[in-house]
PDB file of N, CA and C in Angstrom:
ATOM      1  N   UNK A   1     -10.407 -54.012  39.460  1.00  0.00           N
ATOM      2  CA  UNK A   1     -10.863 -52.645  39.550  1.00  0.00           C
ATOM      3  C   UNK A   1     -11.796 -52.352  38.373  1.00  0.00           C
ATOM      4  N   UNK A   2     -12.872 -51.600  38.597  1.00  0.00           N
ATOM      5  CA  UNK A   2     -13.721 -51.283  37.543  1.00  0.00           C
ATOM      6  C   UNK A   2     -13.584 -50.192  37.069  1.00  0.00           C
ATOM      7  N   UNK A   3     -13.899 -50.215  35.489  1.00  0.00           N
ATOM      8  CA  UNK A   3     -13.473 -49.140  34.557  1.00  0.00           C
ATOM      9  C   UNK A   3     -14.261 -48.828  33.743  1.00  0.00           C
ATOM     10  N   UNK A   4     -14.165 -47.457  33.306  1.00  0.00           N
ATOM     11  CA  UNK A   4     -14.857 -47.393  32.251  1.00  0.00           C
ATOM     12  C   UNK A   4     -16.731 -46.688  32.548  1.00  0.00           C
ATOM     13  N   UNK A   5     -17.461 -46.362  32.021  1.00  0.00           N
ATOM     14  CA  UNK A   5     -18.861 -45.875  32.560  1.00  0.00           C
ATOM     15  C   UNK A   5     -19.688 -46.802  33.146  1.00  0.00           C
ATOM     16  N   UNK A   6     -19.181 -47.779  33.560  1.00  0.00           N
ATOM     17  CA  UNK A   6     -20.211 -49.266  34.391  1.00  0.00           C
ATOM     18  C   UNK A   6     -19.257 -48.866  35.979  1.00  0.00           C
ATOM     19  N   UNK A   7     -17.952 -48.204  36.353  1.00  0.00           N
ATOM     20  CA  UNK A   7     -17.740 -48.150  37.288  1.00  0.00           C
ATOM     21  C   UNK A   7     -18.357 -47.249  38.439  1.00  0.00           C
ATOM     22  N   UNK A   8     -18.873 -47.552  39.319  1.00  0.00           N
ATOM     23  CA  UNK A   8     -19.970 -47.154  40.104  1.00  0.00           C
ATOM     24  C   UNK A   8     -19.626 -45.728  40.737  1.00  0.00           C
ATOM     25  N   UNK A   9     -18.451 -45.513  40.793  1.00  0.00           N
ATOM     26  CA  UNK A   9     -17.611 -44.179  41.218  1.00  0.00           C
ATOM     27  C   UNK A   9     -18.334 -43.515  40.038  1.00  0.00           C
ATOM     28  N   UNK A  10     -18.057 -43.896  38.994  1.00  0.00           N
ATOM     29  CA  UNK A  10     -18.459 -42.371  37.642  1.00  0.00           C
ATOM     30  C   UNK A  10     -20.247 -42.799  37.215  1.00  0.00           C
ATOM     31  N   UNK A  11     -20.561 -43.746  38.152  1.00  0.00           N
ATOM     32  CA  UNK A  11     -22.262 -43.308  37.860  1.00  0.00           C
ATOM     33  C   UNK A  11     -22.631 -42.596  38.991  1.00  0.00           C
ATOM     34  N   UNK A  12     -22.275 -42.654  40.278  1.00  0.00           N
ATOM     35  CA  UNK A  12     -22.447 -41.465  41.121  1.00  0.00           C
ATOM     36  C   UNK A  12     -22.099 -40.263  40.769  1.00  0.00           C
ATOM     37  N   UNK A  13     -20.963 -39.802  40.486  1.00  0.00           N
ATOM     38  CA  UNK A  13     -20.438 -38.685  39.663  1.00  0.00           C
ATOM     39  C   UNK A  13     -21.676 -37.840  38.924  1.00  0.00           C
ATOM     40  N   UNK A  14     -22.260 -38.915  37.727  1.00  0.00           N
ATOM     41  CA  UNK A  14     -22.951 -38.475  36.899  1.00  0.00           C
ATOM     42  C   UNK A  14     -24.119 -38.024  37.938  1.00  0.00           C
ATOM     43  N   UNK A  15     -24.638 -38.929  38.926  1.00  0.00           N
ATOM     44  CA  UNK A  15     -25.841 -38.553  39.531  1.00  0.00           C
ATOM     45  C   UNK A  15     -25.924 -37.133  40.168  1.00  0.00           C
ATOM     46  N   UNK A  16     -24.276 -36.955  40.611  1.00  0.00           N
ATOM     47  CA  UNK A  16     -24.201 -35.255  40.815  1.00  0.00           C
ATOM     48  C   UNK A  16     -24.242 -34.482  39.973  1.00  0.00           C
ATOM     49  N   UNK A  17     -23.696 -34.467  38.790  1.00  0.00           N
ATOM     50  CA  UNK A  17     -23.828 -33.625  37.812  1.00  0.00           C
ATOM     51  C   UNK A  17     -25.254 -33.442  37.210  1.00  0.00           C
ATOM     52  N   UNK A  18     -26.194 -34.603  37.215  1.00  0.00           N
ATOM     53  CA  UNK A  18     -27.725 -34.508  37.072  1.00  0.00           C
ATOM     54  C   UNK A  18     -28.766 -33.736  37.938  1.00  0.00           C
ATOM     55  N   UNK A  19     -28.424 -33.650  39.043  1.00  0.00           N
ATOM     56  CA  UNK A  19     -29.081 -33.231  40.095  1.00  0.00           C
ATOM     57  C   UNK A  19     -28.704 -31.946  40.552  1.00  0.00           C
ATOM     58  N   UNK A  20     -27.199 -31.735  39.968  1.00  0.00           N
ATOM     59  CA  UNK A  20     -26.979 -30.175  40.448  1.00  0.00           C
ATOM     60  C   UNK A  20     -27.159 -29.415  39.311  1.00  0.00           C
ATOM     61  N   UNK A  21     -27.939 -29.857  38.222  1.00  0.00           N
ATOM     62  CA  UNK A  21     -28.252 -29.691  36.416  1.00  0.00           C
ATOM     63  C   UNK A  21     -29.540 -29.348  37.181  1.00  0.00           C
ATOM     64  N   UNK A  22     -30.283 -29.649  37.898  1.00  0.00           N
ATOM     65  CA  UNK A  22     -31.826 -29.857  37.601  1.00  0.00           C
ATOM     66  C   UNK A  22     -32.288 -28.853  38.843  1.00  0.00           C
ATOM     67  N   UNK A  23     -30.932 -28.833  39.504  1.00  0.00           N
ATOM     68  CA  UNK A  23     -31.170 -28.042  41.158  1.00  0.00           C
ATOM     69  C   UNK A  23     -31.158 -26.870  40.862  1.00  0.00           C
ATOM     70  N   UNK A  24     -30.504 -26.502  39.585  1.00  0.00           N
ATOM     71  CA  UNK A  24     -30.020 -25.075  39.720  1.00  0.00           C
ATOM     72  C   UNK A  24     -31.295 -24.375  38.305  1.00  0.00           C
ATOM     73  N   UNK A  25     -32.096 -25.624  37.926  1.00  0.00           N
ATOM     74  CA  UNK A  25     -32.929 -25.155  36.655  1.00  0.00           C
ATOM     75  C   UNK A  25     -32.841 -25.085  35.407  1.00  0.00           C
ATOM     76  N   UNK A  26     -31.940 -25.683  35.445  1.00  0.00           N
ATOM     77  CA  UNK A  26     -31.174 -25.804  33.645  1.00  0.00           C
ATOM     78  C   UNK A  26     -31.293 -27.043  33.149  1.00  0.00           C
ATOM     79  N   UNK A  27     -31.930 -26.821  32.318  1.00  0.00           N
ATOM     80  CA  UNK A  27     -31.931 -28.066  30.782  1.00  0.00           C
ATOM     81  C   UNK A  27     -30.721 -28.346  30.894  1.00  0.00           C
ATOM     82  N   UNK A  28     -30.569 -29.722  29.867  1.00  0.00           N
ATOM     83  CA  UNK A  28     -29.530 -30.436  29.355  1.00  0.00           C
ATOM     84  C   UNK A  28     -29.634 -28.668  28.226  1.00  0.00           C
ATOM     85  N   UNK A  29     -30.012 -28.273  27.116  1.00  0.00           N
ATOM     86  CA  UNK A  29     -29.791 -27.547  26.234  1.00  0.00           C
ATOM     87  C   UNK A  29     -29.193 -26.324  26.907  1.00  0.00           C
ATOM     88  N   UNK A  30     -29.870 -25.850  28.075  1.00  0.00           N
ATOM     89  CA  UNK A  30     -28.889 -24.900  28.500  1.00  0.00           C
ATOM     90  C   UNK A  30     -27.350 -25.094  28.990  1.00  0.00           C
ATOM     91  N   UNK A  31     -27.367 -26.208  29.303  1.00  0.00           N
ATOM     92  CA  UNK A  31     -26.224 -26.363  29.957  1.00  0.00           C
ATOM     93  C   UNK A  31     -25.163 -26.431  28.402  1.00  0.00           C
ATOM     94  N   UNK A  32     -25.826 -27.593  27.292  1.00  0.00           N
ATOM     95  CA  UNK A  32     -24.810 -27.421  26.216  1.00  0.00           C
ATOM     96  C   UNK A  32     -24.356 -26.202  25.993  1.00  0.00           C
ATOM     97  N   UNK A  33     -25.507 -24.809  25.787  1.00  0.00           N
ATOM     98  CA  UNK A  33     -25.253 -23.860  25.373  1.00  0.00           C
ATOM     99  C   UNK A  33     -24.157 -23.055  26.093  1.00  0.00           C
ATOM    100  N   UNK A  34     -23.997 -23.423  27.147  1.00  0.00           N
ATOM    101  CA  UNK A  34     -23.258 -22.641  28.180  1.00  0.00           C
ATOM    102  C   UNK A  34     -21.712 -22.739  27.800  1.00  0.00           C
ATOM    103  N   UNK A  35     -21.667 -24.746  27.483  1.00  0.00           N
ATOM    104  CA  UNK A  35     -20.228 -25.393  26.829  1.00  0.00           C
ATOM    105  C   UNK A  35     -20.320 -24.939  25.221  1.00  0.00           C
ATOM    106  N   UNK A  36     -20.458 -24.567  24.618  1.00  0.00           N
ATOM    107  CA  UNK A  36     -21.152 -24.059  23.391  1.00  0.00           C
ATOM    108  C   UNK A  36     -20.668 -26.082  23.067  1.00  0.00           C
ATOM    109  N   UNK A  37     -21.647 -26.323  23.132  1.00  0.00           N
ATOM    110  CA  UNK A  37     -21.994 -28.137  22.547  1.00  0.00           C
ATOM    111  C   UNK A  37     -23.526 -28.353  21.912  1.00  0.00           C
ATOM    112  N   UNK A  38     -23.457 -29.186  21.449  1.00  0.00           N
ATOM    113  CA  UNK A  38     -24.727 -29.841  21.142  1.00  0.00           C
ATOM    114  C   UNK A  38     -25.135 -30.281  22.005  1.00  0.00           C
ATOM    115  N   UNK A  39     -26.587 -30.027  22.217  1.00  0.00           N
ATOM    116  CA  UNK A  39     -27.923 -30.803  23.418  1.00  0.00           C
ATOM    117  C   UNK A  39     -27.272 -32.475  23.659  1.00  0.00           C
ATOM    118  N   UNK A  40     -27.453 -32.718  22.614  1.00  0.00           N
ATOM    119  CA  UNK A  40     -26.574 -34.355  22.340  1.00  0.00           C
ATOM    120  C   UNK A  40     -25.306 -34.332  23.561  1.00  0.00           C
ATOM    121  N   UNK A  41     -24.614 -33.909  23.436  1.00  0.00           N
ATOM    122  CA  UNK A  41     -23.633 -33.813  24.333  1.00  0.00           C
ATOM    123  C   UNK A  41     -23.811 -34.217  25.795  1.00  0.00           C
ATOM    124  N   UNK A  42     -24.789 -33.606  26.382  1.00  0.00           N
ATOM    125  CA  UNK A  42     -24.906 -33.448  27.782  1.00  0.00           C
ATOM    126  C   UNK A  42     -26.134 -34.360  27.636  1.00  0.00           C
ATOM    127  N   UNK A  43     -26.758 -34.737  27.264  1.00  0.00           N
ATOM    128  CA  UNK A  43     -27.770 -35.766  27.346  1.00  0.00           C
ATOM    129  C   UNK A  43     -26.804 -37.504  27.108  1.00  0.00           C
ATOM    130  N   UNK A  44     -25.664 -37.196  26.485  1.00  0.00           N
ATOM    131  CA  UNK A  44     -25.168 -38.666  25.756  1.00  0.00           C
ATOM    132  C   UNK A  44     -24.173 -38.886  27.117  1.00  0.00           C
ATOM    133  N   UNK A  45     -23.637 -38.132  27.712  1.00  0.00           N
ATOM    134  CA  UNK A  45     -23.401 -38.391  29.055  1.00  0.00           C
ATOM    135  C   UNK A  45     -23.581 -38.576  30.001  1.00  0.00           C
ATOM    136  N   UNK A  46     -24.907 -37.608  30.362  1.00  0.00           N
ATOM    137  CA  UNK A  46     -25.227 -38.435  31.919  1.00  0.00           C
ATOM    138  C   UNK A  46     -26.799 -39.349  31.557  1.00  0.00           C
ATOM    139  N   UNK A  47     -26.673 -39.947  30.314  1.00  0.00           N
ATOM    140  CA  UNK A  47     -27.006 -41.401  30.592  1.00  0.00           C
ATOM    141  C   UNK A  47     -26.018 -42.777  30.460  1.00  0.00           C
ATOM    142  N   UNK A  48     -24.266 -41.928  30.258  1.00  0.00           N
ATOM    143  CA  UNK A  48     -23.891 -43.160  30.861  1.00  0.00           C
ATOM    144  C   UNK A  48     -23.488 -43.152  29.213  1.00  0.00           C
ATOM    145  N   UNK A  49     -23.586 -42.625  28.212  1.00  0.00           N
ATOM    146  CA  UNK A  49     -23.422 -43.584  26.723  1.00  0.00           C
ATOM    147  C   UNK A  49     -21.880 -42.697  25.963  1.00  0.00           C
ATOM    148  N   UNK A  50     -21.310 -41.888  27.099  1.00  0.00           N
ATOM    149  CA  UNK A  50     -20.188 -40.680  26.510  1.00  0.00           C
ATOM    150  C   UNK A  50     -19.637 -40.757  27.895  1.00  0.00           C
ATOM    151  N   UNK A  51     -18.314 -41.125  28.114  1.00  0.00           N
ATOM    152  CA  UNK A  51     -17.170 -40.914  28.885  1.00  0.00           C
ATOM    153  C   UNK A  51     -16.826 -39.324  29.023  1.00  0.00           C
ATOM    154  N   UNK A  52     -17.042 -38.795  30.331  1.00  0.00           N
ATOM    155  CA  UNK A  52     -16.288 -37.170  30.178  1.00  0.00           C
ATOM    156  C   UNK A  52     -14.603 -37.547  30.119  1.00  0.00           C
ATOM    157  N   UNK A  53     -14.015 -36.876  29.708  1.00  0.00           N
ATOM    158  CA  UNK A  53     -12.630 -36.477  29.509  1.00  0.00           C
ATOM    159  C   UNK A  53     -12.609 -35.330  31.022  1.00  0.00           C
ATOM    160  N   UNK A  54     -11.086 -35.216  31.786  1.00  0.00           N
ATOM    161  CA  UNK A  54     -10.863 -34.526  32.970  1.00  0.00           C
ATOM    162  C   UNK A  54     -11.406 -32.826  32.605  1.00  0.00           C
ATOM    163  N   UNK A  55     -10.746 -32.047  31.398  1.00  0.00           N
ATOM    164  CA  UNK A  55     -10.997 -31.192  30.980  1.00  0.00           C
ATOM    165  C   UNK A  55     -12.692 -30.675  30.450  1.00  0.00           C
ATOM    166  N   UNK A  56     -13.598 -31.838  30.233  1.00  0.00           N
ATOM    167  CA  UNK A  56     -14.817 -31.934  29.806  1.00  0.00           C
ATOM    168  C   UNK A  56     -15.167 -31.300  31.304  1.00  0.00           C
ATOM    169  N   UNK A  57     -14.904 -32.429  32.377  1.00  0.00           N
ATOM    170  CA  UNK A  57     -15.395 -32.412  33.726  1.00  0.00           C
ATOM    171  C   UNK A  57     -15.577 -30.985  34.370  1.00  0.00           C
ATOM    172  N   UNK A  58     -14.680 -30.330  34.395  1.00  0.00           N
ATOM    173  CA  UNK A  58     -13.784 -29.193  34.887  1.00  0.00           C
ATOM    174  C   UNK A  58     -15.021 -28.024  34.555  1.00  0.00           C
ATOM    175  N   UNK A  59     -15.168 -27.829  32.799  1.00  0.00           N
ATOM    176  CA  UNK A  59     -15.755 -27.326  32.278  1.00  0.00           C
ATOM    177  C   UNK A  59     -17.460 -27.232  32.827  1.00  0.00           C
ATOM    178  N   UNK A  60     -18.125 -28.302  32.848  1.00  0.00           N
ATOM    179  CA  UNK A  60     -19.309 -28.830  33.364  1.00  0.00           C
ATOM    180  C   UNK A  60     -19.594 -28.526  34.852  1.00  0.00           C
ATOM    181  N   UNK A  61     -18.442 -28.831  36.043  1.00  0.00           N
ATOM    182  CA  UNK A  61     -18.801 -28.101  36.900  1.00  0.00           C
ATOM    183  C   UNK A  61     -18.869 -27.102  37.259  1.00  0.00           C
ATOM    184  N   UNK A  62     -17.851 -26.077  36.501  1.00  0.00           N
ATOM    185  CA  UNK A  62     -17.588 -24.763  36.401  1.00  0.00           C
ATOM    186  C   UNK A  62     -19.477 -23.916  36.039  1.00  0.00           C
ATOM    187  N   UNK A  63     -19.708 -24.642  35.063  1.00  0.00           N
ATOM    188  CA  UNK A  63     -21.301 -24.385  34.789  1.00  0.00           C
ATOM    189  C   UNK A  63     -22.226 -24.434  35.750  1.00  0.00           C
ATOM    190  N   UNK A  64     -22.275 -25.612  36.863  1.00  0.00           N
ATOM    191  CA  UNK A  64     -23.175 -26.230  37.442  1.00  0.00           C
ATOM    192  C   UNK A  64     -22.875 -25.341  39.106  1.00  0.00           C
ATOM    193  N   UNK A  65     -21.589 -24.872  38.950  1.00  0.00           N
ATOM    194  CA  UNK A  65     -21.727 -23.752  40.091  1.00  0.00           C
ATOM    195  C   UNK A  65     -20.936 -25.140  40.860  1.00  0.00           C
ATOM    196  N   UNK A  66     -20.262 -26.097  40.591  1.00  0.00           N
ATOM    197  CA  UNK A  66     -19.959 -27.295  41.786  1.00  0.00           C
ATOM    198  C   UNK A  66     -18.164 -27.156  41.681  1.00  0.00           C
ATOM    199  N   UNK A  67     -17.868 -27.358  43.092  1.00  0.00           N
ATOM    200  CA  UNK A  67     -16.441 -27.071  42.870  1.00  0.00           C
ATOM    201  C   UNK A  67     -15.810 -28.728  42.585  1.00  0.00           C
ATOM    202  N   UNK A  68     -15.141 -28.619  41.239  1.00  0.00           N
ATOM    203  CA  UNK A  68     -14.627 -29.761  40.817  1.00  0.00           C
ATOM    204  C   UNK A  68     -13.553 -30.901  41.835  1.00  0.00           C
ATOM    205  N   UNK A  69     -12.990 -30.256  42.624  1.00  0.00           N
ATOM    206  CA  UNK A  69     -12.267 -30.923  43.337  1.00  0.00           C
ATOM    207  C   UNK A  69     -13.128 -31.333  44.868  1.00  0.00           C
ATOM    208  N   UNK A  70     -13.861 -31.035  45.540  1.00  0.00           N
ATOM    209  CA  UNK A  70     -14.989 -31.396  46.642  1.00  0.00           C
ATOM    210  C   UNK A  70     -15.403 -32.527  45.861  1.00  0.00           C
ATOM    211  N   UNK A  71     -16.052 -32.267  45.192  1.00  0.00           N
ATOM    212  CA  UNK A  71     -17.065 -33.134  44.362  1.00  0.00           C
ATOM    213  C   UNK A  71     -16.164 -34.663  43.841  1.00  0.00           C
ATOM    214  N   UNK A  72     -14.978 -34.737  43.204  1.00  0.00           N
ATOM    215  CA  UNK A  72     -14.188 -35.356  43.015  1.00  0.00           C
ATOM    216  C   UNK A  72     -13.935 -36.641  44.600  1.00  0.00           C
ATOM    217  N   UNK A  73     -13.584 -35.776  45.317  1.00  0.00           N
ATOM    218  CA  UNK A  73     -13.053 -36.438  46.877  1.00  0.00           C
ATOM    219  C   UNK A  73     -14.268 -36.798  47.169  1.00  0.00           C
ATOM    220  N   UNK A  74     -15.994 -36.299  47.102  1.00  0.00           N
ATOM    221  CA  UNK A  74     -16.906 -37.036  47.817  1.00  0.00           C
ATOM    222  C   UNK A  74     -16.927 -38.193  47.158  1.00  0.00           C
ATOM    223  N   UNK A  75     -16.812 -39.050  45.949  1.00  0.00           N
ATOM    224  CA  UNK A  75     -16.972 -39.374  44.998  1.00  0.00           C
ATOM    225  C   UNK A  75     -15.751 -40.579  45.195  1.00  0.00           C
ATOM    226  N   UNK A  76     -14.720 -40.261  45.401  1.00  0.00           N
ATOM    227  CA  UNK A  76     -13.980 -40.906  46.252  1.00  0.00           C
ATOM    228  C   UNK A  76     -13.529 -41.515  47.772  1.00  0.00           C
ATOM    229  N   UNK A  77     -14.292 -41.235  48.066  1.00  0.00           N
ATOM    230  CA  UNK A  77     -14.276 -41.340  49.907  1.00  0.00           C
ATOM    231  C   UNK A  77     -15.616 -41.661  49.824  1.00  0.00           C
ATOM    232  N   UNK A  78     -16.528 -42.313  48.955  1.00  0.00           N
ATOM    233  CA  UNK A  78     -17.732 -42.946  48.981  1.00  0.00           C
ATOM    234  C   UNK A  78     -17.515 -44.592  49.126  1.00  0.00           C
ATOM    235  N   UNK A  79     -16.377 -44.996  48.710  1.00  0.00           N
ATOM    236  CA  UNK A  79     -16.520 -46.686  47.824  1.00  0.00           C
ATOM    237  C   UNK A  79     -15.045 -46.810  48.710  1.00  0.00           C
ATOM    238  N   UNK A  80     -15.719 -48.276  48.800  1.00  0.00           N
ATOM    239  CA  UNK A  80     -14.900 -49.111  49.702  1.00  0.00           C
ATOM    240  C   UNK A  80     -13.124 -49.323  49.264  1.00  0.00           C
ATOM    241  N   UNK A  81     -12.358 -48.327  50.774  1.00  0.00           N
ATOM    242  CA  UNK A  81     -10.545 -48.446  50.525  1.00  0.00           C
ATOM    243  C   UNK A  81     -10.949 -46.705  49.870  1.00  0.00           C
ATOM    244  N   UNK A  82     -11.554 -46.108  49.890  1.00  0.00           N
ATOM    245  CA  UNK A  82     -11.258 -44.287  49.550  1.00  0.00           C
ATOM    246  C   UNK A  82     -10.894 -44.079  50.819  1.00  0.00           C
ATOM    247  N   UNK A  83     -10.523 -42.462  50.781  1.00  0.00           N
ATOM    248  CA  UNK A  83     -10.114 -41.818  51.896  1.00  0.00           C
ATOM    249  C   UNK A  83     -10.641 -41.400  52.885  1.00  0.00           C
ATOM    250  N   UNK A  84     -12.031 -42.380  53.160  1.00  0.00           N
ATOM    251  CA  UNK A  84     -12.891 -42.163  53.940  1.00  0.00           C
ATOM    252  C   UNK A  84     -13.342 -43.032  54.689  1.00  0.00           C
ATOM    253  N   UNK A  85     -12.125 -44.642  54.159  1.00  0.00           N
ATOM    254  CA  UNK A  85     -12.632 -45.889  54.532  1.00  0.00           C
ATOM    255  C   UNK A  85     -11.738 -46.370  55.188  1.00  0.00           C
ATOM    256  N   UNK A  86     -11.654 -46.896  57.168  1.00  0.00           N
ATOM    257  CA  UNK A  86     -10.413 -47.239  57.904  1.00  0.00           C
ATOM    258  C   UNK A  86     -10.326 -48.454  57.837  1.00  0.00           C
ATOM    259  N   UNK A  87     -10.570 -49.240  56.935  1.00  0.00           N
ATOM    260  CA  UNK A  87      -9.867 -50.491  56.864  1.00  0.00           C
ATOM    261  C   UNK A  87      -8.960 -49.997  56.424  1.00  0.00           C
ATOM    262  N   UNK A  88      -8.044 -51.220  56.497  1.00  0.00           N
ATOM    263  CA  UNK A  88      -6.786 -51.990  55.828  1.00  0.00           C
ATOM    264  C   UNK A  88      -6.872 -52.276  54.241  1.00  0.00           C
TER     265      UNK A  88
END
């Protein structure tokens, strides 16, 4: 099983959180400002170089207007044996 920010589940993840960052018009700086964080923050993550924590996550979609748990299950029911996959 793959772990860690090379696992392909949490680079899709990130690709949502990038795209619903950019959909809705907001900088990486706005978005820190929103988490009161440093620009650093949200830039050191969705290139992959900062692991979110569950509570980080939560926070970030709450911003991005994305409901954390949808988003979670697409994300899961993407990759082969999720709840979206009828094999065995």
């Amino acid at each position: 099983m793959a772990k860690g920010i090379t696992d392909e589940r949490y680079r899709q993840l990130l690709v949502i959180l990038i795209e619903a960052r950019k959909g809705i018009g907001l900088s990486q700086a706005d978005v820190a400002t929103k988490l009161n964080k440093p620009q650093q923050f949200v830039s050191r993550y969705e290139l992959g170089e900062r692991r979110l924590d569950v509570i980080e996550y939560l926070d970030i979609a709450a911003v991005l207007g994305l409901d954390a748990l949808t988003t979670l299950l697409t994300v899961a029911e993407s990759r082969p044996g999720g709840r979206g996959d009828s094999a065995p």
